[in-house]
C-alpha atoms as a PDB file:
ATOM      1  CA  UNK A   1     -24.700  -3.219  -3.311  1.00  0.00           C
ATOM      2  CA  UNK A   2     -23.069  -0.035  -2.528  1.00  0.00           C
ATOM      3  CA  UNK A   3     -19.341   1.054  -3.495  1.00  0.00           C
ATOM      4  CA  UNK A   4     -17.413   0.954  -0.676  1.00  0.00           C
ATOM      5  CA  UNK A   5     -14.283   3.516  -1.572  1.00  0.00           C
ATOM      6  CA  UNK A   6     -11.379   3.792   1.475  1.00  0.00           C
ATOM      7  CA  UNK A   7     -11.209   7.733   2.717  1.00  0.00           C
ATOM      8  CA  UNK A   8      -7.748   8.672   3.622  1.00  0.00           C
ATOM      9  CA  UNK A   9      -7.224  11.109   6.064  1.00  0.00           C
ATOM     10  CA  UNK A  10      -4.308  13.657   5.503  1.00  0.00           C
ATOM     11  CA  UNK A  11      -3.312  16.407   7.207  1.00  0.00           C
ATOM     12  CA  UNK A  12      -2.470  18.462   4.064  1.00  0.00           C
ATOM     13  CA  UNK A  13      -1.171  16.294   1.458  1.00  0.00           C
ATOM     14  CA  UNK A  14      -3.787  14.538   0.198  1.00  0.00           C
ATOM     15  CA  UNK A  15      -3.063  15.522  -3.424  1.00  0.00           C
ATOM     16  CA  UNK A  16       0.243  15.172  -2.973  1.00  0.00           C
ATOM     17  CA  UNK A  17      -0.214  11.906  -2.056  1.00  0.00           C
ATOM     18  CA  UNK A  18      -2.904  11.101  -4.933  1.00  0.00           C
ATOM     19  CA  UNK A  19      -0.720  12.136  -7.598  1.00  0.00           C
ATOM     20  CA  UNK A  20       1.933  10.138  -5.985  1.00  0.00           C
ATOM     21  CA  UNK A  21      -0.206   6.478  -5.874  1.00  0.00           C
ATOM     22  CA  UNK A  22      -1.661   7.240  -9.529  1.00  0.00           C
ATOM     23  CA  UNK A  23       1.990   7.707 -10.777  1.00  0.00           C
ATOM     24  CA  UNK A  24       2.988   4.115  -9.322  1.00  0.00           C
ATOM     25  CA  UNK A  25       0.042   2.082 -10.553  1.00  0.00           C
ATOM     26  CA  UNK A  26      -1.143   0.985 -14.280  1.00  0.00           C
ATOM     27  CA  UNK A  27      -5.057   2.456 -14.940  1.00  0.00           C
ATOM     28  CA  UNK A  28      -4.826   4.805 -12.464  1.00  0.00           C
ATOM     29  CA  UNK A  29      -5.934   8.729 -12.498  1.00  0.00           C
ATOM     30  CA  UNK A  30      -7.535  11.500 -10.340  1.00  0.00           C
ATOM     31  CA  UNK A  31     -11.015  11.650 -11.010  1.00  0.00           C
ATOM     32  CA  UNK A  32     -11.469  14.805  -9.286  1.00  0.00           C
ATOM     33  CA  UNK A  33     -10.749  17.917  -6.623  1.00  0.00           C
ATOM     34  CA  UNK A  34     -12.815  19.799  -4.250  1.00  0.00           C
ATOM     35  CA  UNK A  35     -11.889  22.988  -2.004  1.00  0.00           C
ATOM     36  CA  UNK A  36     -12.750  24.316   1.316  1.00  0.00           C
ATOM     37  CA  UNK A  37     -15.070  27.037   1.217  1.00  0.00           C
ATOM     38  CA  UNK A  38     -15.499  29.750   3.463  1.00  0.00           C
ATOM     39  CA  UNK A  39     -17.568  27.110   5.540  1.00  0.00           C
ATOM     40  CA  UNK A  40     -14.104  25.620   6.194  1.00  0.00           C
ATOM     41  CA  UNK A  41     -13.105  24.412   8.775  1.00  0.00           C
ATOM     42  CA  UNK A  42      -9.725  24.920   6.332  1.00  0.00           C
ATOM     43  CA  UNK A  43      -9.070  28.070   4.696  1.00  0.00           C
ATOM     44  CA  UNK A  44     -11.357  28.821   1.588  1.00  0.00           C
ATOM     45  CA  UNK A  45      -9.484  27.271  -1.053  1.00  0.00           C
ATOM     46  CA  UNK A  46      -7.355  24.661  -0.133  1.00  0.00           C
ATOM     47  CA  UNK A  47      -7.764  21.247  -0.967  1.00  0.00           C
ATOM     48  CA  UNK A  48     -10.628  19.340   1.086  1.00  0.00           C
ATOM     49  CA  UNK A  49     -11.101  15.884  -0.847  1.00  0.00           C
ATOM     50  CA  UNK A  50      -8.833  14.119  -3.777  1.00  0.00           C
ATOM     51  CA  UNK A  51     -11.125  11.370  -5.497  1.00  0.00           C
ATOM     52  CA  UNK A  52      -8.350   9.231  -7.419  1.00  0.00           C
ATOM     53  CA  UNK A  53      -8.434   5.304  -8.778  1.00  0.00           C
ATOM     54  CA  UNK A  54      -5.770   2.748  -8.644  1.00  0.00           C
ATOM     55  CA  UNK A  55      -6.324   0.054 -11.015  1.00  0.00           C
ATOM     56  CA  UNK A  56     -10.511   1.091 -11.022  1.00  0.00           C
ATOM     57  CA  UNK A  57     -10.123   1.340  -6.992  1.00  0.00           C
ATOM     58  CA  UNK A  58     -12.070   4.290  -6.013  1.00  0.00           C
ATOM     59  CA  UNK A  59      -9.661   6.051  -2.879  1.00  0.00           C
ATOM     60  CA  UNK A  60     -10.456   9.291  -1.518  1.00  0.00           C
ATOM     61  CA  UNK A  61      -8.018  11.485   0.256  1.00  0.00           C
ATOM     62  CA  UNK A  62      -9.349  13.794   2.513  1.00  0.00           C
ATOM     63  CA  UNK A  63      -7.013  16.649   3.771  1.00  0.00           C
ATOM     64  CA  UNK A  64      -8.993  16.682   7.553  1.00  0.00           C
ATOM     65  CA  UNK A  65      -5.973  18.100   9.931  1.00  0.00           C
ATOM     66  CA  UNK A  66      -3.265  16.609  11.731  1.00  0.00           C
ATOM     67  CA  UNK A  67      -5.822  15.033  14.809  1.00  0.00           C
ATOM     68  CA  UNK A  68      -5.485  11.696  12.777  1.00  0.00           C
ATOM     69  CA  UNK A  69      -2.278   9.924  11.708  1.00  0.00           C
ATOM     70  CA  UNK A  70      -1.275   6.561   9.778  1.00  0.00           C
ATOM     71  CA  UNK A  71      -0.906   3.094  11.514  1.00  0.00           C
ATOM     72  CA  UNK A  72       0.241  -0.341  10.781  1.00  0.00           C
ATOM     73  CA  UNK A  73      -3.569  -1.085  11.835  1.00  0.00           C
ATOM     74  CA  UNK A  74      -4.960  -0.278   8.045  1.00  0.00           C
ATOM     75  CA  UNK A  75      -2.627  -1.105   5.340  1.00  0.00           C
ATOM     76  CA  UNK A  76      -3.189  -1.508   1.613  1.00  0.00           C
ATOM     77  CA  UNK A  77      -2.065  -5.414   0.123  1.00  0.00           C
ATOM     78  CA  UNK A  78      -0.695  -5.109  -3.081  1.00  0.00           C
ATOM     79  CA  UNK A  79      -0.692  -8.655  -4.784  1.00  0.00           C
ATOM     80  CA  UNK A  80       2.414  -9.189  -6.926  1.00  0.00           C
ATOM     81  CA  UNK A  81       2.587 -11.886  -9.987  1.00  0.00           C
ATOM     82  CA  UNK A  82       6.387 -11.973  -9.538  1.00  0.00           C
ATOM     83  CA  UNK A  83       9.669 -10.670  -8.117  1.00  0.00           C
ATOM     84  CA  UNK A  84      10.078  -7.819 -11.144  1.00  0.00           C
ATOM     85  CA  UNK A  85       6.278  -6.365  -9.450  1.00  0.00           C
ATOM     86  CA  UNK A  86       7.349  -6.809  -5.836  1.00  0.00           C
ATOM     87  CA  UNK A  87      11.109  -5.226  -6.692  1.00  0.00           C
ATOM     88  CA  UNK A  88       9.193  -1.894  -8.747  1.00  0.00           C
ATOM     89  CA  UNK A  89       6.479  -1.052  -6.450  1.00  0.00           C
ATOM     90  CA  UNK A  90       8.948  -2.034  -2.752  1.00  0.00           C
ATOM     91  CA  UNK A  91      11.309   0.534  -4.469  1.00  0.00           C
ATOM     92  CA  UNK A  92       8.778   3.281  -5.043  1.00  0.00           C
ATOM     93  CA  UNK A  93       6.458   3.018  -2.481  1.00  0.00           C
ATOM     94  CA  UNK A  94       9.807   3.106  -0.087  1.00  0.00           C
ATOM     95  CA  UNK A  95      11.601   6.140  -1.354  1.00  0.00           C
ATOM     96  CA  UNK A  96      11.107   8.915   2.021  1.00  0.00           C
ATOM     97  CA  UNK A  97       9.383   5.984   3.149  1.00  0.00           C
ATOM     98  CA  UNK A  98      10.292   3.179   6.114  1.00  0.00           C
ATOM     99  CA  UNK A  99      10.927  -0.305   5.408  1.00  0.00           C
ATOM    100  CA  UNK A 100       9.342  -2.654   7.689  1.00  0.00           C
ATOM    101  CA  UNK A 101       9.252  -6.475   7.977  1.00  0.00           C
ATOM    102  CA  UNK A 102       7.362  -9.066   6.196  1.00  0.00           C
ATOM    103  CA  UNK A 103       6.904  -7.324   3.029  1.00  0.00           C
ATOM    104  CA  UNK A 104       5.275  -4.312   4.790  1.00  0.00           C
ATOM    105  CA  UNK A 105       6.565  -0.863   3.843  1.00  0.00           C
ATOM    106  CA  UNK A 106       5.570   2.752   5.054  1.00  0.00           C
ATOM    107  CA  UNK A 107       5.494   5.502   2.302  1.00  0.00           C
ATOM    108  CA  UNK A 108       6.484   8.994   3.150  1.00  0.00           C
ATOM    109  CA  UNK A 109       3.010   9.981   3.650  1.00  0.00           C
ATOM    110  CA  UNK A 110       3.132   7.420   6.374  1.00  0.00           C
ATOM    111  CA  UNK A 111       0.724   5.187   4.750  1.00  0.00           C
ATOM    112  CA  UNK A 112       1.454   1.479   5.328  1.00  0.00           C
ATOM    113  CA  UNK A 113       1.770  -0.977   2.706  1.00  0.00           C
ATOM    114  CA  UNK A 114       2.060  -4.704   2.251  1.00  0.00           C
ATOM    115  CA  UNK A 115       3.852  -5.474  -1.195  1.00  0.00           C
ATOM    116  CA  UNK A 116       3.037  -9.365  -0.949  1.00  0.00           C
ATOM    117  CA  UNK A 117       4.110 -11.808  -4.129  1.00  0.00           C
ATOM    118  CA  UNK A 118       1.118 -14.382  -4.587  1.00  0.00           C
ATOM    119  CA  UNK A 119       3.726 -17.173  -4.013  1.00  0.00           C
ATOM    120  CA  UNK A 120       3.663 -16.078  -0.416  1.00  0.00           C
ATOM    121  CA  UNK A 121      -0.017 -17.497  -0.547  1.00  0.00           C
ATOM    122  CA  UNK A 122       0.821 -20.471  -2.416  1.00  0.00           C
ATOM    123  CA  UNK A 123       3.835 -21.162  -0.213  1.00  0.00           C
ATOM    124  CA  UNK A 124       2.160 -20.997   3.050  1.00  0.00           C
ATOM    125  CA  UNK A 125      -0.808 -22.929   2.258  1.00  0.00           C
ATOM    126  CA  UNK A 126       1.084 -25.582   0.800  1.00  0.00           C
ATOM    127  CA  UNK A 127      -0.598 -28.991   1.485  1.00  0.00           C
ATOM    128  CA  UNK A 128       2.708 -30.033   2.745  1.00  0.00           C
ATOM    129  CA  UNK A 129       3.106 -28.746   6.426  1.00  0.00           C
ATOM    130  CA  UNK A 130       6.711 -28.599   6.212  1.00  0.00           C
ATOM    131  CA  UNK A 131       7.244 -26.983   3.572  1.00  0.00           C
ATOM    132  CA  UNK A 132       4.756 -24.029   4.546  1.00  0.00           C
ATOM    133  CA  UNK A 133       6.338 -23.707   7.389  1.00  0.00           C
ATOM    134  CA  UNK A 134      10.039 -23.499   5.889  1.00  0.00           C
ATOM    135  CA  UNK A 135       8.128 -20.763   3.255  1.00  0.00           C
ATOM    136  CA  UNK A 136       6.744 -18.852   6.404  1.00  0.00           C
ATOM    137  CA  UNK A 137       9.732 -18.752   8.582  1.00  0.00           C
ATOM    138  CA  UNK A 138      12.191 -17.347   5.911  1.00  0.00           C
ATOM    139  CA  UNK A 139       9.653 -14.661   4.498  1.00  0.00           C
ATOM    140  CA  UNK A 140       9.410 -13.722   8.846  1.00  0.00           C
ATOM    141  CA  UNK A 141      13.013 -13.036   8.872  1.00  0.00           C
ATOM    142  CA  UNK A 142      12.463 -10.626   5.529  1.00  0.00           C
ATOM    143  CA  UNK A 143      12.065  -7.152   4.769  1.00  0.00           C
ATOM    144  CA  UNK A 144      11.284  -6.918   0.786  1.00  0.00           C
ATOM    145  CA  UNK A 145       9.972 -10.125  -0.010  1.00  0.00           C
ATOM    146  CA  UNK A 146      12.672 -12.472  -2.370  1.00  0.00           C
ATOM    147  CA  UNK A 147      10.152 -15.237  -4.345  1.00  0.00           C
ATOM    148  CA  UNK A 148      12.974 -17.285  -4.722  1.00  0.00           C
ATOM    149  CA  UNK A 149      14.144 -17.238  -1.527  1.00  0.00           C
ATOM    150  CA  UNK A 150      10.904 -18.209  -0.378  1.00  0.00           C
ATOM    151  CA  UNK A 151      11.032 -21.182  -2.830  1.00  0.00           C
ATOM    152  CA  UNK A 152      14.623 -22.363  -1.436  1.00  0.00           C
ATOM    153  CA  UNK A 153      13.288 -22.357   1.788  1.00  0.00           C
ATOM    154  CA  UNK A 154      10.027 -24.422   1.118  1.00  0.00           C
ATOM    155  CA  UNK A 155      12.330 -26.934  -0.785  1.00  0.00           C
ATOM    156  CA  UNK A 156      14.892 -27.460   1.930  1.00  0.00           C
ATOM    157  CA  UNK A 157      14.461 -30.902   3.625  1.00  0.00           C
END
């Protein structure tokens, strides 16, 4: 099967942005850089394409022009382990960014993430309708996701 890698279109600051996601995540590095010629449709020698990995990820940003912006419609899910993961990457991915609700945040490149904890998952699918449905209406009335929060909730009778 093929490798399916998501292409990110930036106006300009599509390595700005790749060295920004490969400082946040573990395993992560640009893999490589390539330039407009004097093809273009850029000037020769700015950046055209960023190839970069996040945790083995292939991404590609490609600086393309400002006809194309960022919506909620295509985010990036980041599945936390626990409260420590969902507090470090809500807190950088955030910073000249816009929080949103439900765990969704937009960096300052306009990119839209959801920083999720897997207890969300575990929460809402709980076998017990009542208590998924306590889990689901507190994390609705969050921003930045709080685990044990979402616990209290699912425990209240």
């Amino acid at each position: 099967m093929p490798r399916i890698t998501p292409n990110l279109w930036f106006d300009t600051q599509g390595e700005d942005a790749a060295k920004f996601y490969v400082s946040i995540f573990p395993n992560s590095k640009i893999t490589s850089v390539a330039h407009y010629g004097e093809a273009g449709p850029r000037p020769a020698g700015t950046v055209m394409t960023v190839e970069f990995e996040l945790d083995g990820q292939p991404y590609r940003a490609l600086n393309g022009g400002p006809q194309f912006t960022f919506n909620e419609a295509v985010s990036l899910a980041i599945d936390c382990a626990d409260q420590a993961e969902v507090d470090h990457y809500w807190a950088k991915l955030s910073e000249g960014g816009e929080e949103g609700p439900c765990g969704w945040v937009k960096d300052r490149f306009g990119l839209s993430w959801q920083v999720v904890p897997s207890a969300l998952g575990t929460l809402t699918s709980d076998p017990d309708p009542g208590r998924a449905q306590r889990a689901m209406a507190a994390m609705l009335g969050m921003k930045k996701i709080d685990v044990a929060a979402l616990y209290a909730a699912a425990d209240q009778k």
